[in-house]
PDB file of N, CA and C in Angstrom:
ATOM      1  N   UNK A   1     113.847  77.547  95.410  1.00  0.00           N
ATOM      2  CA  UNK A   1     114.005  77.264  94.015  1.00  0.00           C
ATOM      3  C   UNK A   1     114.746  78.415  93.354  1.00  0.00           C
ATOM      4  N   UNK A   2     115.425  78.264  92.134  1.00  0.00           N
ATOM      5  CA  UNK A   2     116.176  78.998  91.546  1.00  0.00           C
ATOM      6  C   UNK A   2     115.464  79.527  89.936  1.00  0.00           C
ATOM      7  N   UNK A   3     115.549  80.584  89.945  1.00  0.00           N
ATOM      8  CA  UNK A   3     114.517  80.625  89.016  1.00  0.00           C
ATOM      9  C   UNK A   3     115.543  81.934  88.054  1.00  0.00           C
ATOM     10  N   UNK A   4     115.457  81.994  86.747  1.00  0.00           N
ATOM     11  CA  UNK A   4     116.738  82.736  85.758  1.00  0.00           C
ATOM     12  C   UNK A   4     115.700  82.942  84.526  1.00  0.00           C
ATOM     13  N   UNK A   5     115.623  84.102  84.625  1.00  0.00           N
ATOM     14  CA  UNK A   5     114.979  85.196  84.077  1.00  0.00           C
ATOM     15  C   UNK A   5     115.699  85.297  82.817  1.00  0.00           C
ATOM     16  N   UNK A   6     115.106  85.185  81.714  1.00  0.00           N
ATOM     17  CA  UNK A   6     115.886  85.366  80.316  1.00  0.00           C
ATOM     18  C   UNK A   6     115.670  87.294  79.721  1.00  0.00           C
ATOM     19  N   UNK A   7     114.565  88.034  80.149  1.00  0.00           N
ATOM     20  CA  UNK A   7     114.500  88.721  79.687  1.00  0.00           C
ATOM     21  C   UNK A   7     113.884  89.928  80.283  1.00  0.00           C
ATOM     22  N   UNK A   8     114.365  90.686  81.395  1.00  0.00           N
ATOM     23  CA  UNK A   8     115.728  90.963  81.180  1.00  0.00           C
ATOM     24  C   UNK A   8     116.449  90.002  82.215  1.00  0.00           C
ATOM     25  N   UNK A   9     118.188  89.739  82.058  1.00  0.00           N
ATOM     26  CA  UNK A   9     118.074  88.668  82.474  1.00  0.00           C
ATOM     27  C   UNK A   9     118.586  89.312  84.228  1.00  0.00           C
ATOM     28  N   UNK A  10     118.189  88.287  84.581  1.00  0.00           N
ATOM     29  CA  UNK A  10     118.053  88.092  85.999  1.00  0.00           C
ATOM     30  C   UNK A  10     118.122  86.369  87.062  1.00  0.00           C
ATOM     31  N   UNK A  11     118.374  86.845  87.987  1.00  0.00           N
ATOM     32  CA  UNK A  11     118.250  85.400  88.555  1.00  0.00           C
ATOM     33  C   UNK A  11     117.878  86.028  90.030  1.00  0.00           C
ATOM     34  N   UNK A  12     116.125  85.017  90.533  1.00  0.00           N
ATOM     35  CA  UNK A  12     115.520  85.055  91.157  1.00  0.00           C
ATOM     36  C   UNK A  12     115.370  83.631  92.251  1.00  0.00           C
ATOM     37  N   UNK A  13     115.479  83.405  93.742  1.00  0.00           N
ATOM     38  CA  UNK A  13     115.014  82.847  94.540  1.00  0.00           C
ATOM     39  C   UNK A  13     114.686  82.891  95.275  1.00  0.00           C
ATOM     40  N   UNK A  14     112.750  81.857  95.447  1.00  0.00           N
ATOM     41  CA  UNK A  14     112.242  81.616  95.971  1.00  0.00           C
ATOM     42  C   UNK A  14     111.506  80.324  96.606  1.00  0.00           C
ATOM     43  N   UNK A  15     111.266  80.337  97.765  1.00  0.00           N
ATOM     44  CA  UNK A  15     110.678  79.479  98.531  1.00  0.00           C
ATOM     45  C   UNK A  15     110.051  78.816  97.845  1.00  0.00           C
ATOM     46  N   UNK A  16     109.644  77.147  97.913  1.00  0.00           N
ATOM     47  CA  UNK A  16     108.846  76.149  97.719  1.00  0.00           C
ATOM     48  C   UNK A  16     108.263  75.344  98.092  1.00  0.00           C
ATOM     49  N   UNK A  17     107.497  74.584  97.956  1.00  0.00           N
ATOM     50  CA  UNK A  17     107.137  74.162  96.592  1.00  0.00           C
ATOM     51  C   UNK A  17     106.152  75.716  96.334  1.00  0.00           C
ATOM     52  N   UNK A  18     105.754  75.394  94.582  1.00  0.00           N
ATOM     53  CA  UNK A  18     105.376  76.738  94.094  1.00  0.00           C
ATOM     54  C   UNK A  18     104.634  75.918  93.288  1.00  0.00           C
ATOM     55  N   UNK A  19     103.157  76.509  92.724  1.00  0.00           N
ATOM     56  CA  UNK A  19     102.622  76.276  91.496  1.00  0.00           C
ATOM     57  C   UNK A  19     103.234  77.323  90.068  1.00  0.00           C
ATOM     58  N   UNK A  20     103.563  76.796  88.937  1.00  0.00           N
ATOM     59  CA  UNK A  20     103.996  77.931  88.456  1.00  0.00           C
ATOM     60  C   UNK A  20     103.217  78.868  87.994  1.00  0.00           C
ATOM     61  N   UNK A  21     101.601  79.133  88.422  1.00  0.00           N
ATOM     62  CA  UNK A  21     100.642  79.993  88.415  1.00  0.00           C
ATOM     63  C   UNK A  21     101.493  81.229  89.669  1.00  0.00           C
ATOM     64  N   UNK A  22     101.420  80.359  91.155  1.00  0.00           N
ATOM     65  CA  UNK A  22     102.082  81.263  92.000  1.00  0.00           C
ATOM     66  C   UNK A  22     103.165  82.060  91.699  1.00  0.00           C
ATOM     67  N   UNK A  23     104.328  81.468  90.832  1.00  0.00           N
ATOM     68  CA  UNK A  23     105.336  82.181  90.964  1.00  0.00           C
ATOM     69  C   UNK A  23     105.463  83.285  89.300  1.00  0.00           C
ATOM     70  N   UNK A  24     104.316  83.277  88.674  1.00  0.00           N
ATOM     71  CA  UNK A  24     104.053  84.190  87.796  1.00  0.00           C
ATOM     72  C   UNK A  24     103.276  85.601  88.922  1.00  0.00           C
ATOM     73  N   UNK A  25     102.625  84.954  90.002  1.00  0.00           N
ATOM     74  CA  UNK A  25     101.854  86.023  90.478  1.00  0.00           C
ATOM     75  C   UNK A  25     102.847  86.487  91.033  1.00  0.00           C
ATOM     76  N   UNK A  26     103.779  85.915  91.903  1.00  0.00           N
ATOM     77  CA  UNK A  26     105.003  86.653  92.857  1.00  0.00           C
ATOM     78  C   UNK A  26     105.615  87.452  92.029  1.00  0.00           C
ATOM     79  N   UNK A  27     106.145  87.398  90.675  1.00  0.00           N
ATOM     80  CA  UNK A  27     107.167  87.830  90.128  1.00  0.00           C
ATOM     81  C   UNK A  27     106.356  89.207  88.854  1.00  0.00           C
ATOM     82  N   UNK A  28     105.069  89.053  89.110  1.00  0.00           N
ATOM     83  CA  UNK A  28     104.685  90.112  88.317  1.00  0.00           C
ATOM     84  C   UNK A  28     104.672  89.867  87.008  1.00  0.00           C
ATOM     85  N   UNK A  29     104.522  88.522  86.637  1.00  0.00           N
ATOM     86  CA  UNK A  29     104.182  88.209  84.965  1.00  0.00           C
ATOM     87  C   UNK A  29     103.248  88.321  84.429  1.00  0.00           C
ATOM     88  N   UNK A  30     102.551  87.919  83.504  1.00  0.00           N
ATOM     89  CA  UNK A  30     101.770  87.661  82.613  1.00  0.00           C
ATOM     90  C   UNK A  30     101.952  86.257  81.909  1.00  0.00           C
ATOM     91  N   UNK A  31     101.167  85.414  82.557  1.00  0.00           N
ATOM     92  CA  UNK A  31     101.528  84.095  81.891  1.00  0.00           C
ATOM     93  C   UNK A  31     101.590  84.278  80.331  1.00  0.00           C
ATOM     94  N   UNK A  32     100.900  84.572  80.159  1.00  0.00           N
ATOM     95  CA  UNK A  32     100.464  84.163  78.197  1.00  0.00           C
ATOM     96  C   UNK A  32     101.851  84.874  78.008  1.00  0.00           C
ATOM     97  N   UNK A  33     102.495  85.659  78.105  1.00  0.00           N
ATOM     98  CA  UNK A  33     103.875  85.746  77.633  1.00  0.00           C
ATOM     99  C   UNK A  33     105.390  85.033  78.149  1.00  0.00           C
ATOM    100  N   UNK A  34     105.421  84.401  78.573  1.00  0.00           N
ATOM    101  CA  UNK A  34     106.487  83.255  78.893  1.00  0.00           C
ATOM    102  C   UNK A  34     106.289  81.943  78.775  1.00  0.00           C
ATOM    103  N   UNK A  35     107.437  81.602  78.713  1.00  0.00           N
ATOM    104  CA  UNK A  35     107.679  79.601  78.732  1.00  0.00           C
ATOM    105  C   UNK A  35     108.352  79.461  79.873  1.00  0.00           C
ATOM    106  N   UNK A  36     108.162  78.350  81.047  1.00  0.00           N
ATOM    107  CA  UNK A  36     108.994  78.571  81.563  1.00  0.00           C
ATOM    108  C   UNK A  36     109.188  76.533  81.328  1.00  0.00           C
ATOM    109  N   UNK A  37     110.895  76.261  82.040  1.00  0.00           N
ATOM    110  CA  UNK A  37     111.684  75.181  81.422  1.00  0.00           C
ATOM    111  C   UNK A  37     112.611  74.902  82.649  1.00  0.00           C
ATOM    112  N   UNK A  38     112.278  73.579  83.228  1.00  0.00           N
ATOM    113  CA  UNK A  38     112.803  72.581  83.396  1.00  0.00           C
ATOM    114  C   UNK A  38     113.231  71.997  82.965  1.00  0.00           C
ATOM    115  N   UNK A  39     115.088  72.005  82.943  1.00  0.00           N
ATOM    116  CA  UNK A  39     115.812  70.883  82.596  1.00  0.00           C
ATOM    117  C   UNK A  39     115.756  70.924  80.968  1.00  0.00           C
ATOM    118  N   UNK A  40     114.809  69.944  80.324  1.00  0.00           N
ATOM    119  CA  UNK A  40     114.385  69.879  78.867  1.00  0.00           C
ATOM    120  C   UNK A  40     113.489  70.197  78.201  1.00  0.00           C
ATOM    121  N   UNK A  41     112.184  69.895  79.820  1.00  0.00           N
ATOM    122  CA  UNK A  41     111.081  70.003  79.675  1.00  0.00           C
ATOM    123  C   UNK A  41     110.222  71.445  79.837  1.00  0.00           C
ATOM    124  N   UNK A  42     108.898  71.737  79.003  1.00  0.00           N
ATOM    125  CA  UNK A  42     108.065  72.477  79.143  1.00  0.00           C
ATOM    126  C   UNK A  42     107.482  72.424  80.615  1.00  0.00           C
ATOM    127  N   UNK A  43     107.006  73.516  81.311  1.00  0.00           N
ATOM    128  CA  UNK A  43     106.175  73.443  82.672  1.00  0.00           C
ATOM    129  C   UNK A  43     104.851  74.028  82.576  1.00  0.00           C
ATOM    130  N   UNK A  44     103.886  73.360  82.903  1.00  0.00           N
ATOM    131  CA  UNK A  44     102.337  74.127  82.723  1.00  0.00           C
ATOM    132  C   UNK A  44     102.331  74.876  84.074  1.00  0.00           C
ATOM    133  N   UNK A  45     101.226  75.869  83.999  1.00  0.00           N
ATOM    134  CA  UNK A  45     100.970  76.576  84.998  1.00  0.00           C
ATOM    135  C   UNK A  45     100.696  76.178  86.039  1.00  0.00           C
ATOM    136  N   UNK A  46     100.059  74.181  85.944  1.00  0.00           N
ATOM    137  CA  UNK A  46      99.207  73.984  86.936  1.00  0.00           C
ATOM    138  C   UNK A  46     100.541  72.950  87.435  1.00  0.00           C
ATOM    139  N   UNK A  47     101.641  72.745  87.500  1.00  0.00           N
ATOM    140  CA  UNK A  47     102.839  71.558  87.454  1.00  0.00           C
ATOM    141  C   UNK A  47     103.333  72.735  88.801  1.00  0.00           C
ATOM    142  N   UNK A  48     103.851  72.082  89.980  1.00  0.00           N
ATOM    143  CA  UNK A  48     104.557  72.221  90.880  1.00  0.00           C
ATOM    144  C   UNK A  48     105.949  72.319  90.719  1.00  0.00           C
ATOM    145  N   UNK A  49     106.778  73.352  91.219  1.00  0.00           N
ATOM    146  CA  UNK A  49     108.273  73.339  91.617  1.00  0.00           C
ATOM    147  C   UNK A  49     108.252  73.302  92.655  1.00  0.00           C
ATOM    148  N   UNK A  50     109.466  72.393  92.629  1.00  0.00           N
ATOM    149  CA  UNK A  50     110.056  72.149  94.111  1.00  0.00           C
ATOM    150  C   UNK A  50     110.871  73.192  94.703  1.00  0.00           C
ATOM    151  N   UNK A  51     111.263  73.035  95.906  1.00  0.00           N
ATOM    152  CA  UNK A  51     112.217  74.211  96.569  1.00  0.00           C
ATOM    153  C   UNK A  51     113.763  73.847  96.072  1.00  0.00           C
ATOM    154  N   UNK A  52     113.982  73.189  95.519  1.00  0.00           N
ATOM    155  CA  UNK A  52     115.414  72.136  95.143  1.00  0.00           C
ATOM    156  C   UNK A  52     115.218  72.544  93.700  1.00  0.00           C
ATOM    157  N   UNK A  53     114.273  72.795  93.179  1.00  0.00           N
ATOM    158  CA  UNK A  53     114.034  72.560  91.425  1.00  0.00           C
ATOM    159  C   UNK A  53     114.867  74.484  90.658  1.00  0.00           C
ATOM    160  N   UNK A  54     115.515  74.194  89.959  1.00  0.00           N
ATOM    161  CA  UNK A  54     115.870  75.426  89.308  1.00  0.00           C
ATOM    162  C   UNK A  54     114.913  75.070  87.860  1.00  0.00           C
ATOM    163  N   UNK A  55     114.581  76.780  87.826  1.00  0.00           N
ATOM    164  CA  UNK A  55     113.830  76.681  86.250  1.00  0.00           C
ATOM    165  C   UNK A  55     114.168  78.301  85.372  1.00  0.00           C
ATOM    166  N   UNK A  56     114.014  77.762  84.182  1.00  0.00           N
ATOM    167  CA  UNK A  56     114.017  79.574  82.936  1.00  0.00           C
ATOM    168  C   UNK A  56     112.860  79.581  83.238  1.00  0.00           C
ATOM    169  N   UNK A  57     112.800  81.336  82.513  1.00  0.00           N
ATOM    170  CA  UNK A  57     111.597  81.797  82.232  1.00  0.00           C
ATOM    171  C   UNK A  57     112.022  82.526  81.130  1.00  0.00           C
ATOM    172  N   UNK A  58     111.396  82.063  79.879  1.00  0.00           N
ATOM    173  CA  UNK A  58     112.054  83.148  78.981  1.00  0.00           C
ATOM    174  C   UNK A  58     110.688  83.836  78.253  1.00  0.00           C
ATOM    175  N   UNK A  59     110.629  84.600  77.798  1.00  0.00           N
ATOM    176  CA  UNK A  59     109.646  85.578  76.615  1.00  0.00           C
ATOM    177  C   UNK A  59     109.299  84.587  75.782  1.00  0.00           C
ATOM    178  N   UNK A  60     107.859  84.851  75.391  1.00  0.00           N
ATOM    179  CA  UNK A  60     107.554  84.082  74.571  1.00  0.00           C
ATOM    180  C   UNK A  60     107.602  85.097  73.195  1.00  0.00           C
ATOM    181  N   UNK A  61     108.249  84.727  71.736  1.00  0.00           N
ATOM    182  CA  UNK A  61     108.759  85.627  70.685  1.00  0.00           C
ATOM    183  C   UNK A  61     108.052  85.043  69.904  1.00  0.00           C
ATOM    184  N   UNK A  62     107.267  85.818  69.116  1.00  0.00           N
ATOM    185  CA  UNK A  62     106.616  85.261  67.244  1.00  0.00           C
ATOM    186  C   UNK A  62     107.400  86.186  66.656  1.00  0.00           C
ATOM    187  N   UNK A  63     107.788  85.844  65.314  1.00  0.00           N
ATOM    188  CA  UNK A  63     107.433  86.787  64.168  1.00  0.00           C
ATOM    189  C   UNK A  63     107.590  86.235  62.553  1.00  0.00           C
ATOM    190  N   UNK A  64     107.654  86.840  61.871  1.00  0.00           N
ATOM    191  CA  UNK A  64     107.741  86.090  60.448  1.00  0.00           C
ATOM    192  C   UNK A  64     108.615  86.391  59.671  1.00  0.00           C
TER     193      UNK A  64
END
C-alpha cells in the first residue's frame, strides 16, 4: 500500500492488508492526531487497507 504523509510530507510503503490501527503503530503515530483518506472517503482505525489501496494521512488542525 501507498501511504503520503501530509505533514511532514513524505511518502511511505507498506505491506498489506493493514488495519489502520496497525499502520499508525508501524509508522509511530498517535491516532487522535490524524485523518487518514481514501480516495473521498474518511478511514476508521478499525477499516482495513489493502496492499493495492493508496491512502493520506494528514494532521488533524483546530483553531479559531
Amino acid at each position: 500500500m501507498k501511504i503520503h504523509l501530509s505533514h511532514p510530507t513524505r511518502d511511505v510503503e507498506l505491506q498489506g492488508p493493514k488495519r489502520v490501527a496497525d499502520i499508525f503503530k508501524e509508522l509511530q503515530l498517535v491516532p487522535e492526531a490524524f485523518l487518514v483518506i481514501r480516495g473521498q472517503d474518511l478511514v476508521t482505525e478499525d477499516e482495513i487497507v489493502a496492499d493495492g489501496d493508496s491512502i493520506e494521512v494528514r494532521p488533524v488542525i483546530s483553531g479559531g
